[in-house]
C-alpha atoms as a PDB file:
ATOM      1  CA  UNK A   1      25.855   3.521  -4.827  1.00  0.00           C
ATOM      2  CA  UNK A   2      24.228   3.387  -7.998  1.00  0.00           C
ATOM      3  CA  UNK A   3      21.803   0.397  -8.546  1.00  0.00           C
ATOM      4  CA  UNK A   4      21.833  -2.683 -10.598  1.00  0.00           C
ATOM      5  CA  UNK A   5      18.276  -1.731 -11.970  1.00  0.00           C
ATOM      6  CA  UNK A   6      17.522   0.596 -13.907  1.00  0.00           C
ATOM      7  CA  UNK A   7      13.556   1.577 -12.697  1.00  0.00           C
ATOM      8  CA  UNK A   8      13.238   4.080 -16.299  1.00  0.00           C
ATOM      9  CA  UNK A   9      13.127   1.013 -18.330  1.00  0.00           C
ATOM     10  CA  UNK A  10      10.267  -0.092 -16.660  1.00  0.00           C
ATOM     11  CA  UNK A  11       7.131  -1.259 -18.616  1.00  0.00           C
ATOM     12  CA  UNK A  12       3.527  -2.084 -18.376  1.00  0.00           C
ATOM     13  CA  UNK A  13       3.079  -6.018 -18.925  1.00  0.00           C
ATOM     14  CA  UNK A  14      -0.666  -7.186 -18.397  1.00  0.00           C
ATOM     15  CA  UNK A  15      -3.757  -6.223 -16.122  1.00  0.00           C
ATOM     16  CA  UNK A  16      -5.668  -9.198 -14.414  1.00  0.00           C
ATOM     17  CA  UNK A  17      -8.831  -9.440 -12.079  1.00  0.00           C
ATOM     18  CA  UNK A  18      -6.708 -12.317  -9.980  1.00  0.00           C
ATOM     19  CA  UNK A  19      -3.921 -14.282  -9.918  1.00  0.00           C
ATOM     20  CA  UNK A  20      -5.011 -16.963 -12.156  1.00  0.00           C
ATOM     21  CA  UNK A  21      -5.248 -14.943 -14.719  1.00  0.00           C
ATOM     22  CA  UNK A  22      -0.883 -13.297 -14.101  1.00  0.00           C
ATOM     23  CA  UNK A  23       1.788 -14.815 -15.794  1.00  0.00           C
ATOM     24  CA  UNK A  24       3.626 -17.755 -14.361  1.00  0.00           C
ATOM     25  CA  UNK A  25       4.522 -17.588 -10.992  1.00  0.00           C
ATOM     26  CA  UNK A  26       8.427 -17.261 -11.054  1.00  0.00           C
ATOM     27  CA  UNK A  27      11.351 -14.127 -11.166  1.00  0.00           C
ATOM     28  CA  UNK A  28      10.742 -11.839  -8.087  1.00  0.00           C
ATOM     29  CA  UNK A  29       7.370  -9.760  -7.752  1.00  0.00           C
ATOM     30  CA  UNK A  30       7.507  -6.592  -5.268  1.00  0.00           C
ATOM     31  CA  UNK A  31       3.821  -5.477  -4.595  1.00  0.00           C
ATOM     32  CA  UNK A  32       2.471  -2.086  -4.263  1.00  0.00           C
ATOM     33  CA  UNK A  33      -1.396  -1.428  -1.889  1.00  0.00           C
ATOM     34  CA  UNK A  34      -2.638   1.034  -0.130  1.00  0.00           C
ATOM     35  CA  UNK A  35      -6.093   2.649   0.049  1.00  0.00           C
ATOM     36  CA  UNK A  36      -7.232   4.512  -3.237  1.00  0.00           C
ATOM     37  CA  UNK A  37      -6.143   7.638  -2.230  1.00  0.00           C
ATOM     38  CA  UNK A  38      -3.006   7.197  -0.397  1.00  0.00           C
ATOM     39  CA  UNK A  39      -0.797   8.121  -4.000  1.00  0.00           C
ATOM     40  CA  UNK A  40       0.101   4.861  -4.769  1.00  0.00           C
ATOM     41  CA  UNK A  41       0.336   5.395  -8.831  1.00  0.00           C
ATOM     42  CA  UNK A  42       2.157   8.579  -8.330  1.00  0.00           C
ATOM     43  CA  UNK A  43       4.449   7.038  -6.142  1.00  0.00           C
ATOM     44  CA  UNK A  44       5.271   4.297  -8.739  1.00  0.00           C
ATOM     45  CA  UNK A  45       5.553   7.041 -11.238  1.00  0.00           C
ATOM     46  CA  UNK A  46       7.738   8.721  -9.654  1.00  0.00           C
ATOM     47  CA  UNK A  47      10.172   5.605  -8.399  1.00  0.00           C
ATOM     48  CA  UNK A  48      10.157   4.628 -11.981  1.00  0.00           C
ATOM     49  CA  UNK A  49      10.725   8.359 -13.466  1.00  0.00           C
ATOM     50  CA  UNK A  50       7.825   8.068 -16.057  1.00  0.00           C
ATOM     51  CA  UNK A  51       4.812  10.625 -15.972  1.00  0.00           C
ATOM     52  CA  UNK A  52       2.130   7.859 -16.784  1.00  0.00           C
ATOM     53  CA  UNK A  53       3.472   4.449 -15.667  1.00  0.00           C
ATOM     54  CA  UNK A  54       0.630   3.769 -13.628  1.00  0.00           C
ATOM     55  CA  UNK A  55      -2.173   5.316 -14.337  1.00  0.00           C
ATOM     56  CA  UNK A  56      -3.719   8.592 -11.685  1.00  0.00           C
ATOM     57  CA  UNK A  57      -6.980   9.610 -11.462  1.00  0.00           C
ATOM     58  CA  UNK A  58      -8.547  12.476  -9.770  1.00  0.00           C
ATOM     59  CA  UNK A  59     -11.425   9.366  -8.599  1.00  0.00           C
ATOM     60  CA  UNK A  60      -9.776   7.496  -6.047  1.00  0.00           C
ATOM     61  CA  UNK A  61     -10.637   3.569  -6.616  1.00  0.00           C
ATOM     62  CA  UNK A  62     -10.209   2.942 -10.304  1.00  0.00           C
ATOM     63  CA  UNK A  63      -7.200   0.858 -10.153  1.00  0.00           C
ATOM     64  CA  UNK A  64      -9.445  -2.343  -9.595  1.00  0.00           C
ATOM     65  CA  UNK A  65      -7.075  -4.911 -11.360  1.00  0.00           C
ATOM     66  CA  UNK A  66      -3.586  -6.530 -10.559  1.00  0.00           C
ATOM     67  CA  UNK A  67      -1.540  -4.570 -12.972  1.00  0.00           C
ATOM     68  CA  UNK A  68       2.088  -5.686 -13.537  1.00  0.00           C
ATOM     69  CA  UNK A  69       5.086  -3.797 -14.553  1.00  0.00           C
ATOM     70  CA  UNK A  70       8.445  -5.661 -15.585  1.00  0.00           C
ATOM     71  CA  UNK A  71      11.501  -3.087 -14.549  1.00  0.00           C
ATOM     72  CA  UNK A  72      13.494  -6.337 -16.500  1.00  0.00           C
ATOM     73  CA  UNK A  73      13.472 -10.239 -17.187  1.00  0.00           C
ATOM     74  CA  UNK A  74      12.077 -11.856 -13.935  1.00  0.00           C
ATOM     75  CA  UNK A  75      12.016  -8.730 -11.717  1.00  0.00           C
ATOM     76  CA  UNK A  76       8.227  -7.221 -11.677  1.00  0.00           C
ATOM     77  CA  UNK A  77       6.412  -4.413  -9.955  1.00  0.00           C
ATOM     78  CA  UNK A  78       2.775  -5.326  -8.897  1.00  0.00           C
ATOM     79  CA  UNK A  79       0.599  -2.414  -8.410  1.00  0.00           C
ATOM     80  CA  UNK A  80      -2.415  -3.799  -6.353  1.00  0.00           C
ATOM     81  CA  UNK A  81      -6.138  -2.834  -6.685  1.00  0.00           C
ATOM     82  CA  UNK A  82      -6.451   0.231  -3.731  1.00  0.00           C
ATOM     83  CA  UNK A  83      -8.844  -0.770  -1.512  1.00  0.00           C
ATOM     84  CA  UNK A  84     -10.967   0.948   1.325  1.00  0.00           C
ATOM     85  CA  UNK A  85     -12.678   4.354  -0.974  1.00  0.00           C
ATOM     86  CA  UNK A  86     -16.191   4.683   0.317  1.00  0.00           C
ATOM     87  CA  UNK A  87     -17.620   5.375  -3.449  1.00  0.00           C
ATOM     88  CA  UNK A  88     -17.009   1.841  -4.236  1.00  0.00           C
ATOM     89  CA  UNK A  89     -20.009  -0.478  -4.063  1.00  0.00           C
ATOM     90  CA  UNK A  90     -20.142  -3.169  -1.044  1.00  0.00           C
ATOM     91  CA  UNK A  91     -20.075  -6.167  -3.699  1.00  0.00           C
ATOM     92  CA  UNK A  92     -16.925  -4.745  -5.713  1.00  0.00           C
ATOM     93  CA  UNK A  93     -15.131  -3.908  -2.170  1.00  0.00           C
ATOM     94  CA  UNK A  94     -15.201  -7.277  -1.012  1.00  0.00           C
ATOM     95  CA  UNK A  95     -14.496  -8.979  -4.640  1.00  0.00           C
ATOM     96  CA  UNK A  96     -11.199  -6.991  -4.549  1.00  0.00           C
ATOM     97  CA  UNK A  97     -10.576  -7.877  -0.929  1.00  0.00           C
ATOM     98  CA  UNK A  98     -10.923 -11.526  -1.775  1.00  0.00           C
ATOM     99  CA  UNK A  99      -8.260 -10.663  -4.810  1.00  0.00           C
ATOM    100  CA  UNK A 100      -5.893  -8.949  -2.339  1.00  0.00           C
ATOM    101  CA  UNK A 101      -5.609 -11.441  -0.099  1.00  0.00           C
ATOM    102  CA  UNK A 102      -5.133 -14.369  -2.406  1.00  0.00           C
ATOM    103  CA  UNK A 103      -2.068 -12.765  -4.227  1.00  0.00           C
ATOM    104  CA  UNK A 104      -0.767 -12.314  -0.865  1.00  0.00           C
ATOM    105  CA  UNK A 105      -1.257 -15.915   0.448  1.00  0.00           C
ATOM    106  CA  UNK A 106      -0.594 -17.577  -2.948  1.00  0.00           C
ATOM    107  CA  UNK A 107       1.864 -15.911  -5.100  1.00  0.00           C
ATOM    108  CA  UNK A 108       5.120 -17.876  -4.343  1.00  0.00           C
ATOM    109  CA  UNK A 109       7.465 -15.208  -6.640  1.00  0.00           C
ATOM    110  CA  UNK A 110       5.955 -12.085  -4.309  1.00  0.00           C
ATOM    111  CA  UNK A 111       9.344 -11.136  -1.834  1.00  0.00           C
ATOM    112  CA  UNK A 112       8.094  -7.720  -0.831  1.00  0.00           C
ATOM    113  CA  UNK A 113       5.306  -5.510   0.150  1.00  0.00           C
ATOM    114  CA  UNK A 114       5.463  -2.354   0.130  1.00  0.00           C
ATOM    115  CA  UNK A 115       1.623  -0.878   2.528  1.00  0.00           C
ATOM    116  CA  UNK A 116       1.508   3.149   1.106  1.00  0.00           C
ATOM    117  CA  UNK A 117      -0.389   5.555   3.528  1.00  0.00           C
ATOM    118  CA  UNK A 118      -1.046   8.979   3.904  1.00  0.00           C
ATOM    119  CA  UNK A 119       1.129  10.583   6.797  1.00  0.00           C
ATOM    120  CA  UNK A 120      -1.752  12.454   7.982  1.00  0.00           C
ATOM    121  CA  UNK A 121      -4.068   9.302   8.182  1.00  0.00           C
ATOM    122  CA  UNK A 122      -1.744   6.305   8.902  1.00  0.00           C
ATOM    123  CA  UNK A 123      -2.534   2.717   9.881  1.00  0.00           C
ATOM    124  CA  UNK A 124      -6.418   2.323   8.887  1.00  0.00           C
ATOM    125  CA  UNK A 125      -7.817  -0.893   9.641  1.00  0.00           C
ATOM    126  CA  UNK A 126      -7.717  -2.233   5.797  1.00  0.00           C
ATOM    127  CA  UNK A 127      -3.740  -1.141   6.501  1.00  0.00           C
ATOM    128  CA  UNK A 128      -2.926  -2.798   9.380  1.00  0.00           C
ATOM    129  CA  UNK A 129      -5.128  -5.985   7.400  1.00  0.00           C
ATOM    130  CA  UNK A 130      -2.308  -5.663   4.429  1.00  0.00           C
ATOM    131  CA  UNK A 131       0.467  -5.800   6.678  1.00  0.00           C
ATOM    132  CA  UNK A 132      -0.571  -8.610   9.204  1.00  0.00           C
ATOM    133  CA  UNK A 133      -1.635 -11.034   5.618  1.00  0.00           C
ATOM    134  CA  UNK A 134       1.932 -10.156   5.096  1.00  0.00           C
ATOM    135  CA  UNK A 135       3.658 -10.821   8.087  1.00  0.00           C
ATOM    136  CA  UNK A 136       1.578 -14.033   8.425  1.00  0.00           C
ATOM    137  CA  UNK A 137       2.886 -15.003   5.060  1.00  0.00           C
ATOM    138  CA  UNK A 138       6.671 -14.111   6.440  1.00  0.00           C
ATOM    139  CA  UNK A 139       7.040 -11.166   3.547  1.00  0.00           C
ATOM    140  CA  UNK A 140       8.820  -8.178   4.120  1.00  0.00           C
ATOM    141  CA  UNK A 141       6.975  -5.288   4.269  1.00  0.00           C
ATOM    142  CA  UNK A 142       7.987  -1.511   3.822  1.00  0.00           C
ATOM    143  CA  UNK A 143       5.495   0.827   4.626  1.00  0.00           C
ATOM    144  CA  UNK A 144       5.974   4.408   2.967  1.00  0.00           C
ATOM    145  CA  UNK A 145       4.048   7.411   4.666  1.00  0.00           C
ATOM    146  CA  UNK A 146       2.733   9.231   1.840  1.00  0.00           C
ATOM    147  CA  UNK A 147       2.102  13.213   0.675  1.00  0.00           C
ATOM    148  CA  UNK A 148       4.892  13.631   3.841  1.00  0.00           C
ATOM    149  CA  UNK A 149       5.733  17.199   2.087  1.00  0.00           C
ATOM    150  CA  UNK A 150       2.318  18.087   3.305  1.00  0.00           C
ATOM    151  CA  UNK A 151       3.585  18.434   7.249  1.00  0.00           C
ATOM    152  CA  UNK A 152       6.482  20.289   8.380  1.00  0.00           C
ATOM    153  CA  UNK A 153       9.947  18.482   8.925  1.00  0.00           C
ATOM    154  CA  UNK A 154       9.882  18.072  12.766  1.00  0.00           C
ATOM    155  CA  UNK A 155       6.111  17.332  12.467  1.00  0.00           C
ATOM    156  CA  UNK A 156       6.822  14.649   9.413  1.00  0.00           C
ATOM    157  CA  UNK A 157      10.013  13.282  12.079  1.00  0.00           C
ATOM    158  CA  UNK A 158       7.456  12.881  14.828  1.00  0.00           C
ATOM    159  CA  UNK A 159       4.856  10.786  12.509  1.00  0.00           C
ATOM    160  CA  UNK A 160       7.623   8.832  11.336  1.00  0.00           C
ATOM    161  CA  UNK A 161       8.868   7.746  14.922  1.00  0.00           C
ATOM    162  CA  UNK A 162       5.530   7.304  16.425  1.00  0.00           C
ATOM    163  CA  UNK A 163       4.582   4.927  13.194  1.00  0.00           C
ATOM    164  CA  UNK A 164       7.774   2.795  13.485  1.00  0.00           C
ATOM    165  CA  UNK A 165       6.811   2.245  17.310  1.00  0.00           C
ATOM    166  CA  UNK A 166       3.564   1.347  16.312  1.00  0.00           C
ATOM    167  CA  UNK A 167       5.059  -1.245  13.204  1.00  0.00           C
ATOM    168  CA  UNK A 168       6.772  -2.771  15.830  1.00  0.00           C
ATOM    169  CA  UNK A 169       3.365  -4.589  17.124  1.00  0.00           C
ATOM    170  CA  UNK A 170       3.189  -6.801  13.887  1.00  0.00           C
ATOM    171  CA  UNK A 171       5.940  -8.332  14.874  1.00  0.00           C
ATOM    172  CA  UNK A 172       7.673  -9.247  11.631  1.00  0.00           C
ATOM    173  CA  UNK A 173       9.732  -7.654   9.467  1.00  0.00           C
ATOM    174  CA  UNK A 174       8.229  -4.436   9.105  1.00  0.00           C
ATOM    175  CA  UNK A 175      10.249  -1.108   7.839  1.00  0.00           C
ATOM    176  CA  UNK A 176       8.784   2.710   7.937  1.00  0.00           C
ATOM    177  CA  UNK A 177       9.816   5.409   5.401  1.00  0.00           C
ATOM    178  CA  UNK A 178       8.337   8.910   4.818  1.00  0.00           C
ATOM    179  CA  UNK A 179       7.591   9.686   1.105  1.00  0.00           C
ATOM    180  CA  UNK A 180       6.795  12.461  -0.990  1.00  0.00           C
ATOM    181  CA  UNK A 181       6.470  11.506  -4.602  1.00  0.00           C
ATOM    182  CA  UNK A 182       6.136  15.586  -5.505  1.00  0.00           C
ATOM    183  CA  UNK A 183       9.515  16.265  -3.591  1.00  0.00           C
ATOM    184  CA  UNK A 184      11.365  13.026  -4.095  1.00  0.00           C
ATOM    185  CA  UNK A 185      11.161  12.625  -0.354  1.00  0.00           C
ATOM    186  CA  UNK A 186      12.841   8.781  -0.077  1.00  0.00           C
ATOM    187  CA  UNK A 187      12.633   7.497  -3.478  1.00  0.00           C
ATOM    188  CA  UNK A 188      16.697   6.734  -2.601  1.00  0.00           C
ATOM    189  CA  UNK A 189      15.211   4.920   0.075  1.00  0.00           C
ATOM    190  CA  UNK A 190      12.971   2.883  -1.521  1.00  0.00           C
ATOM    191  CA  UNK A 191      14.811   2.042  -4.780  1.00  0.00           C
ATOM    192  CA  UNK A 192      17.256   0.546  -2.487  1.00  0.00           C
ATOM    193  CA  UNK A 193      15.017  -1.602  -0.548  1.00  0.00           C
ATOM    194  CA  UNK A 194      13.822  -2.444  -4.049  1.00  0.00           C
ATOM    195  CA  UNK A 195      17.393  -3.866  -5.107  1.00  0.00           C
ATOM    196  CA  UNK A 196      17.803  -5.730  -1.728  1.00  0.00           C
ATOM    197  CA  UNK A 197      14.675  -7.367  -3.132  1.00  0.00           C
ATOM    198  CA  UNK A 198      15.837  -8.142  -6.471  1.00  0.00           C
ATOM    199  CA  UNK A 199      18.846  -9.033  -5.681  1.00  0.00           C
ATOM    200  CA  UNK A 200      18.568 -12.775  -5.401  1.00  0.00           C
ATOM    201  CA  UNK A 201      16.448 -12.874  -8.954  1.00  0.00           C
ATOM    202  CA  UNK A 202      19.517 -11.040 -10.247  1.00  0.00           C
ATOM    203  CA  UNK A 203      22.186 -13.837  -8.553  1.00  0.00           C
ATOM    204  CA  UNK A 204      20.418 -16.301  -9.889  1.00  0.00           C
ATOM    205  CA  UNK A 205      20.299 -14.864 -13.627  1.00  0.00           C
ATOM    206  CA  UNK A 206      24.281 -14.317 -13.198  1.00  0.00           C
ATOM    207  CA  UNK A 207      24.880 -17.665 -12.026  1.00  0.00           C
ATOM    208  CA  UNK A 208      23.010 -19.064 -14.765  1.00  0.00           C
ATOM    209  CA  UNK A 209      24.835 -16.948 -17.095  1.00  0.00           C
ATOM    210  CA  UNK A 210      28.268 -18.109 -16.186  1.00  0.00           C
ATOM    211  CA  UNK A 211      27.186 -21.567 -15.705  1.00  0.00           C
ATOM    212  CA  UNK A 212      26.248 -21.371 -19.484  1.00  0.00           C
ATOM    213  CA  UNK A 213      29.670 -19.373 -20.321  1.00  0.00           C
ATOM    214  CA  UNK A 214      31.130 -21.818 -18.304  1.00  0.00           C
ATOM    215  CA  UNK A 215      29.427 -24.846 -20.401  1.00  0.00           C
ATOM    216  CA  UNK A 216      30.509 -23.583 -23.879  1.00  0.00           C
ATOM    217  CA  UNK A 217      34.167 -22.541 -22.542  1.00  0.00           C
ATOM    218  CA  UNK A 218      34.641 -26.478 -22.083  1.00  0.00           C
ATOM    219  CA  UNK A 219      33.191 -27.879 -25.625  1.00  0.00           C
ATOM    220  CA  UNK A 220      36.644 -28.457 -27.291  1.00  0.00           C
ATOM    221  CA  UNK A 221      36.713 -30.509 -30.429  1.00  0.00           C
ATOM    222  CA  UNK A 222      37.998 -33.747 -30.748  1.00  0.00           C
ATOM    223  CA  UNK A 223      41.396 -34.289 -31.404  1.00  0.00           C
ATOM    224  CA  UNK A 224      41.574 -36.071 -35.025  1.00  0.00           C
END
């Protein structure tokens, strides 16, 4: 099924150090965290078929703004500061934290969550943090298991089972995916989830549109 998005068209909008400082809160916002190196810009990248999107960098925990990219009118991807890289000093660590969690709580337009973690080092504390904030703020959350071309397929099967038992402890609505930006491993799998997300933005933007068409269609001119 092809999708109603088209995730090339995608575009950097603005970079802010909290949510006061975003655009209005309205359209549908899907966020993007995980720890610094879990391969959250490549993953974007590589949903959105651009090279440089979101910027990578060979020092994990640079990303240390809300950075926000429109994929079209009212639907944006939200690539969160990554949190939880040891190089960072206390002081910044905990500014961010305080960032992270106030999107999460505040930002009415946010539908989605999508928690990014390596396969071979799932379900950190600072994860398990991100996914309860957004199970306590009833978002949906898919979490993708990152770098999965790095273990062998019934090895990558195993992780993927034993981390969907684990999700299943949070208690909300909580979906598990294994990932591989290099190999494409379920990119189909998340643009999908990505549309389901959308999808209401989009309704409303049609039904708008024919309630307009719908307007003009019955301005006839007086009779003389």
């Amino acid at each position: 099924m092809n999708s109603p998005l088209n995730y090339r068209q995608t575009h950097f909008i603005t970079s802010a150090p909290d949510i006061r400082h975003l655009p209005l809160d309205k359209g549908v916002e899907i966020a993007f965290a995980g720890r610094s190196n879990a391969g959250k810009s490549s993953a974007l990248n590589r949903l959105t078929d651009q090279k440089s999107l979101a910027r990578t960098s060979k020092t994990p925990g640079r990303t240390q703004l809300i950075n926000m990219f429109e994929v079209r009118t009212g639907c944006n991807l939200i690539d969160l500061p990554g949190y939880g890289y040891a190089q960072v000093p206390l002081e910044m660590k905990k500014k961010w934290q305080a960032a992270l969690g106030e999107y999460l709580q505040k930002r009415e337009c946010l539908q989605g969550l999508v928690v990014l973690m390596d396969i071979r080092h799932p379900m950190k504390d600072l994860d398990q943090q991100m996914i309860y904030w957004a199970v306590e703020s009833q978002l949906p959350v898919l979490v993708l298991l990152t770098k999965a071309d790095k273990l062998k397929s019934g090895a990558r099967k195993a992780q993927l089972l034993k981390i969907r038992e684990a999700a299943l402890a949070f208690g909300g609505d909580v979906e598990v995916e294994n990932f591989s930006a290099l190999k494409g491993i379920g990119v189909d799998q998340v643009r999908r989830k990505l549309d389901i997300w959308f999808a209401p933005e989009l309704a409303r933007q049609q039904a708008l549109l024919e309630a307009e068409h719908t307007e003009q269609d019955g301005l006839v001119p007086d009779a003389e």
